[in-house]
N, C-alpha and C. Protein backbone atom coordinates (compact mmCIF):
# COMPACT_ATOMS: atom_id res chain seq x y z
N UNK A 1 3.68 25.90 11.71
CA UNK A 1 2.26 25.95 11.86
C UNK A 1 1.87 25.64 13.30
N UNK A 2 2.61 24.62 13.98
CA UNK A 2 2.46 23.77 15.33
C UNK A 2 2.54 25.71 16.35
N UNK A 3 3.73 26.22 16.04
CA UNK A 3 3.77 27.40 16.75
C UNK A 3 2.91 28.47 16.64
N UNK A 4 2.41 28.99 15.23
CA UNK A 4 1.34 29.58 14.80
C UNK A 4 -0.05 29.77 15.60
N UNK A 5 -0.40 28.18 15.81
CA UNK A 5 -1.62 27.51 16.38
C UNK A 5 -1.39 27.58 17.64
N UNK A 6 -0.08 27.61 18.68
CA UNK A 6 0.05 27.38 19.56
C UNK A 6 -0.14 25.75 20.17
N UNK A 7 0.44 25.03 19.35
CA UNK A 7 -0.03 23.10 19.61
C UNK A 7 1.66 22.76 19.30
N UNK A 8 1.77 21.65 19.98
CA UNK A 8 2.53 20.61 19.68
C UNK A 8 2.26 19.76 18.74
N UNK A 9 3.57 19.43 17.79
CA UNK A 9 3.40 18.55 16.94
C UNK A 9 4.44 17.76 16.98
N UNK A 10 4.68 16.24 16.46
CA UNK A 10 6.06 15.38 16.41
C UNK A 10 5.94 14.58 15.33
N UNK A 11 6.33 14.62 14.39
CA UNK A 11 6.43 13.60 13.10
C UNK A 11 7.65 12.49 13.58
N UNK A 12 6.80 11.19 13.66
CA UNK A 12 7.59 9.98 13.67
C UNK A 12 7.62 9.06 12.43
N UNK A 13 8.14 8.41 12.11
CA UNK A 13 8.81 7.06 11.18
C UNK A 13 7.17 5.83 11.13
N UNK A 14 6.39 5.56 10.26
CA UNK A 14 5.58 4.62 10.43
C UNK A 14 6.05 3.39 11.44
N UNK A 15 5.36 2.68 11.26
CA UNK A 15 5.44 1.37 11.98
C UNK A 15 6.48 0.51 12.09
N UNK A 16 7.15 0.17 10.48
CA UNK A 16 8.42 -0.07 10.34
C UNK A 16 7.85 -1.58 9.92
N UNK A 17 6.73 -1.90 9.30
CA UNK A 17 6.60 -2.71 8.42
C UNK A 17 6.55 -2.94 7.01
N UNK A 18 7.66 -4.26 7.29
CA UNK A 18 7.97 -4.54 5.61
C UNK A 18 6.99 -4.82 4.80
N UNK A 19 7.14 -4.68 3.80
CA UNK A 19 5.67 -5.06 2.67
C UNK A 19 5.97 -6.39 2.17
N UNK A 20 4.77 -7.28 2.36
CA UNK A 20 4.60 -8.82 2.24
C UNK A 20 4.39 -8.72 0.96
N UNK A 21 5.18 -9.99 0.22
CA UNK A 21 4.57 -10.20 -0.85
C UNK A 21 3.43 -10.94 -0.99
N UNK A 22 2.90 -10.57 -2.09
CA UNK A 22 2.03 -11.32 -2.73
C UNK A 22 1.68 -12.68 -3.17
N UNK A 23 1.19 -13.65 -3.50
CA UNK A 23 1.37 -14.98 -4.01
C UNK A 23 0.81 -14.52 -5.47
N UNK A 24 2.19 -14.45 -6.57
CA UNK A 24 2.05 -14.14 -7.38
C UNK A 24 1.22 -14.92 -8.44
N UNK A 25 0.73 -16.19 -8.68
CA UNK A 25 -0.29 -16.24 -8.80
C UNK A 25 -1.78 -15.50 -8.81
N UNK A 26 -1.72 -15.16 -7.83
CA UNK A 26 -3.28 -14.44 -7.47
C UNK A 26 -2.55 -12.96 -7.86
N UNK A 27 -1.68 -12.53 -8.03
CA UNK A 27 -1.38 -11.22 -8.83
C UNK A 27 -1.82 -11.58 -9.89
N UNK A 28 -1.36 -12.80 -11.23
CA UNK A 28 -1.42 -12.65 -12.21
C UNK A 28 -3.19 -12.73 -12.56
N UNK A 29 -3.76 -13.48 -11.50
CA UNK A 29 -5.03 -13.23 -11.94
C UNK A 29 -6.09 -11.83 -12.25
N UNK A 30 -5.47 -11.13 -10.90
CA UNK A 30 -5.91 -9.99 -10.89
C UNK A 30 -5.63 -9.32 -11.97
N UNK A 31 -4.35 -9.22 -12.30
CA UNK A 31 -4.21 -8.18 -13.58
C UNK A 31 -4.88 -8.86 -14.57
N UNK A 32 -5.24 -9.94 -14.93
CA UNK A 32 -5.80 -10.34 -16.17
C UNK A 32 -7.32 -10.05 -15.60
N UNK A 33 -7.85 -10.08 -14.81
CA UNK A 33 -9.07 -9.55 -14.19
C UNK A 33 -9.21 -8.09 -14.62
N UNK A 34 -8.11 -7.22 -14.49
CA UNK A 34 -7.93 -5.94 -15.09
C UNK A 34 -8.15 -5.87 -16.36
N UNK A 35 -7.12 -6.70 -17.03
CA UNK A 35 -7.07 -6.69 -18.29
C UNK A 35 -8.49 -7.24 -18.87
N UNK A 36 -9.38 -7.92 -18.86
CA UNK A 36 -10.24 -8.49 -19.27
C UNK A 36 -11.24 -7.50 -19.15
N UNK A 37 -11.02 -6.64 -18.29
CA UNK A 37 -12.16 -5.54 -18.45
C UNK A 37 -11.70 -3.74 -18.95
N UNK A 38 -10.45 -4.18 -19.45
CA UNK A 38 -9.68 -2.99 -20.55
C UNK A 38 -9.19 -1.84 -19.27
N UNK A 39 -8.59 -2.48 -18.34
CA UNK A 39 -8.41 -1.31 -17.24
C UNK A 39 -6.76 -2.05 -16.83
N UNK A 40 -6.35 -0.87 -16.40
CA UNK A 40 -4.78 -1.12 -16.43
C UNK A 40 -4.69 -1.73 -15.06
N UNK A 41 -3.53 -2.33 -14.89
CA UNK A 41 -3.15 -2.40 -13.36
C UNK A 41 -1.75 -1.80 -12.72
N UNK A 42 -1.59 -1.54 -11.68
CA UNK A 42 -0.08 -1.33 -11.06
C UNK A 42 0.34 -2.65 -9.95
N UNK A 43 1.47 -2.71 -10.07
CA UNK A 43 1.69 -3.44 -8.64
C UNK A 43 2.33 -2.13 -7.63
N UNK A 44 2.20 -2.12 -6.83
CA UNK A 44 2.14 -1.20 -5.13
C UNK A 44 2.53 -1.75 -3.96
N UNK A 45 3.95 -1.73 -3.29
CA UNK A 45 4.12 -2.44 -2.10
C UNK A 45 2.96 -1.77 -1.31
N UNK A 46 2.60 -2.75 -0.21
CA UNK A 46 1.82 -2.58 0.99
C UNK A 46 2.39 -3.04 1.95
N UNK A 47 2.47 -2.07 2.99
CA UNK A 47 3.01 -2.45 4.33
C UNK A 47 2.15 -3.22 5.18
N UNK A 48 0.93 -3.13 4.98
CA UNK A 48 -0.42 -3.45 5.56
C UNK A 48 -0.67 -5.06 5.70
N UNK A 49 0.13 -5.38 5.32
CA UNK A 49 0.32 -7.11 5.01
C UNK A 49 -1.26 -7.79 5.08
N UNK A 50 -2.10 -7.37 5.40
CA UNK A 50 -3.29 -8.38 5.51
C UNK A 50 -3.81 -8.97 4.02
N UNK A 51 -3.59 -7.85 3.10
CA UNK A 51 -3.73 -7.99 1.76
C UNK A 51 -3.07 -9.43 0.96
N UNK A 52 -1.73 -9.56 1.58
CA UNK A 52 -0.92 -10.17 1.17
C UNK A 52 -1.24 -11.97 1.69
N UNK A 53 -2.23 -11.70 2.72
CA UNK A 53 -2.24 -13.15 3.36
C UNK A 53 -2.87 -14.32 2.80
């Protein structure tokens, strides 16, 4: 497509951050926060770590 368009393109590797856990505690709340209102939950690594802090 990059040639098509006539553009340069370069696919690199994200950031290369690990995904923080959680303080599972405050997981279990959440899902029962879920659960208490009949809605499912997933757990999902995040690389984004701010979530995790």
């Amino acid at each position: 497509m990059a040639k098509r368009h006539r553009v340069s393109a370069e696919v690199v590797a994200g950031a290369g951050i690990l995904p923080n856990p959680m303080d599972e505690a405050m997981l279990g709340h959440l899902e029962q926060a879920a659960a208490d209102l009949g809605a499912s939950s997933l757990r999902m690594p995040s690389g984004a770590g701010h979530e995790a802090a």
